[in-house]
Protein backbone atom coordinates (compact mmCIF):
# COMPACT_ATOMS: atom_id res chain seq x y z
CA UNK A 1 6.13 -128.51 -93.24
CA UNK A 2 5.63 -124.62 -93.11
CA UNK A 3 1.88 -124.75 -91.74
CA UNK A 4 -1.04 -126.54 -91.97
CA UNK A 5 -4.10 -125.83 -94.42
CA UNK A 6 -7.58 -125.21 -93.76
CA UNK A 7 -9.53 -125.01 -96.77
CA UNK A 8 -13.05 -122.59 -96.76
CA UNK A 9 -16.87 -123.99 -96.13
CA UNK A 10 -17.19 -122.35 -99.55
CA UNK A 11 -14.41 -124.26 -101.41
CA UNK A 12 -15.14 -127.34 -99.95
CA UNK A 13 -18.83 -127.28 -101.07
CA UNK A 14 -17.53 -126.39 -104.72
CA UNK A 15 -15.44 -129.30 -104.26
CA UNK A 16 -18.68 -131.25 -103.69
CA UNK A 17 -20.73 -129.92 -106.03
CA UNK A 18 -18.20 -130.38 -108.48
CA UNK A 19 -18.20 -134.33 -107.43
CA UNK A 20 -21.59 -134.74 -107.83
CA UNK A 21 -21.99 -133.39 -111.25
CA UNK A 22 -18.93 -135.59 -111.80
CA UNK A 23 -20.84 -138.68 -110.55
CA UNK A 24 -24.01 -137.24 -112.38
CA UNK A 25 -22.14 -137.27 -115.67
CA UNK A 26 -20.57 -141.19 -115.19
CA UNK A 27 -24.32 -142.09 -114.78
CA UNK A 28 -25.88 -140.12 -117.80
CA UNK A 29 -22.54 -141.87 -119.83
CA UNK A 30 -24.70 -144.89 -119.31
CA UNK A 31 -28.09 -143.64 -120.88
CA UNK A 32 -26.36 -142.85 -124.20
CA UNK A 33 -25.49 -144.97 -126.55
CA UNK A 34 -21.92 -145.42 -126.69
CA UNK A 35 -20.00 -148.33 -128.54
CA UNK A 36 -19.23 -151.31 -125.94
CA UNK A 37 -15.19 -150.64 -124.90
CA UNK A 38 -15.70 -146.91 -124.91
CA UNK A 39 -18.66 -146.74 -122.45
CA UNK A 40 -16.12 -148.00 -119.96
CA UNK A 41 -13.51 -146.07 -120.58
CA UNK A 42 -15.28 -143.03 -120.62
CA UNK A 43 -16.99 -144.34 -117.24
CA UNK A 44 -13.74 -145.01 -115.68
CA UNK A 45 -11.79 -141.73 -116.92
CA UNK A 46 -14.47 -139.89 -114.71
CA UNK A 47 -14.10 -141.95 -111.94
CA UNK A 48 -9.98 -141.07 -112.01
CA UNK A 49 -11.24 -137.57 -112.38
CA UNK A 50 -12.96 -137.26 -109.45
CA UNK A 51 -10.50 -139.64 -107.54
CA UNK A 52 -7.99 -137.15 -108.30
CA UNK A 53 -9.82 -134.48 -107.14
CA UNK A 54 -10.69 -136.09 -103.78
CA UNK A 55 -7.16 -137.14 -102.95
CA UNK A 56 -5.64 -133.57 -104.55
CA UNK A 57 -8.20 -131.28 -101.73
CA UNK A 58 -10.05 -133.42 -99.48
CA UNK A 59 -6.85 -135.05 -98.43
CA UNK A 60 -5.02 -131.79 -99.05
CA UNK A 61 -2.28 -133.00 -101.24
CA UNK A 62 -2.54 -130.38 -103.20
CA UNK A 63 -1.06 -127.83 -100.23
CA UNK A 64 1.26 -130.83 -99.23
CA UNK A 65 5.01 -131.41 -99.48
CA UNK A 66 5.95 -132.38 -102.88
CA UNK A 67 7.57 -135.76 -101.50
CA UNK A 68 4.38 -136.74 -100.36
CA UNK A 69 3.23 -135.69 -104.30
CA UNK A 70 6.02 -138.12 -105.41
CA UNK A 71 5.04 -140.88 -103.17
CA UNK A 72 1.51 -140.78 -104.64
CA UNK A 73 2.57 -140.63 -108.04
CA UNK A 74 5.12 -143.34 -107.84
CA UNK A 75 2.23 -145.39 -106.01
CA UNK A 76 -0.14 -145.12 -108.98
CA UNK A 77 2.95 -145.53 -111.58
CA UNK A 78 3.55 -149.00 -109.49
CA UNK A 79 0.44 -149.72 -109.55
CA UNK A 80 -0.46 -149.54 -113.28
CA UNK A 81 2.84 -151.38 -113.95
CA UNK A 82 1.78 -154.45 -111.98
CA UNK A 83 -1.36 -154.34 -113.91
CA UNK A 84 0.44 -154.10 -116.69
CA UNK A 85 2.41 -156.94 -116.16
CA UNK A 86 -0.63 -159.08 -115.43
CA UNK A 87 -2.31 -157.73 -118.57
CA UNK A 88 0.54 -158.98 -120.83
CA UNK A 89 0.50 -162.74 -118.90
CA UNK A 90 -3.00 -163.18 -119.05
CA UNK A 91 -4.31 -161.72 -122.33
CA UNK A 92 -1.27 -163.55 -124.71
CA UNK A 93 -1.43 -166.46 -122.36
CA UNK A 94 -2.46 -169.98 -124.90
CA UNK A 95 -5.00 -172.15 -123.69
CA UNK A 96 -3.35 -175.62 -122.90
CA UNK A 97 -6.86 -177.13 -123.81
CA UNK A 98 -8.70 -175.59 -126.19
CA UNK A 99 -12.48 -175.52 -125.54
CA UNK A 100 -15.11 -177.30 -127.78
């Protein structure tokens, strides 16, 4: 590593800012009327946002080493795979009962 980062009062409050209008949005997404699967998707798609922009300058990754980059990424790629995985067991799974 060449150096450490230190990020400015000033950025970091933009940062912030930038979160809360984030987390202002998510919550307005709730007062409209979107159809039912979309509201969460649209919920959750701001909630990566602003994950992503926590873990890309609060935890500096963005002035990292890209091998720490690639061990994120791989992280989330494992991630959705073993969700994915679950997703295709449970959702074309046949009930052994069926219900009345």
């Amino acid at each position: 590593m060449s150096g450490h980062h230190v990020s400015s009062a000033k950025f970091l409050w933009g940062i912030a800012i930038a979160l809360f209008f984030l987390t202002f949005i998510t919550v307005a997404v709730t007062w409209i009327t979107i159809p039912e699967p979309w509201n969460v998707v649209v919920a959750v798609a701001i909630a990566a946002v602003k994950a992503l922009i926590v873990v890309l300058f609060f935890m500096n990754l963005w002035w990292d080493e890209k091998f720490n980059t690639l061990l994120f990424i791989m992280g989330v790629v494992f991630f959705l795979l073993l969700i994915g995985i679950t997703l295709l067991d449970t959702l074309y799974r046949v009930d052994p009962v069926p219900s009345f």
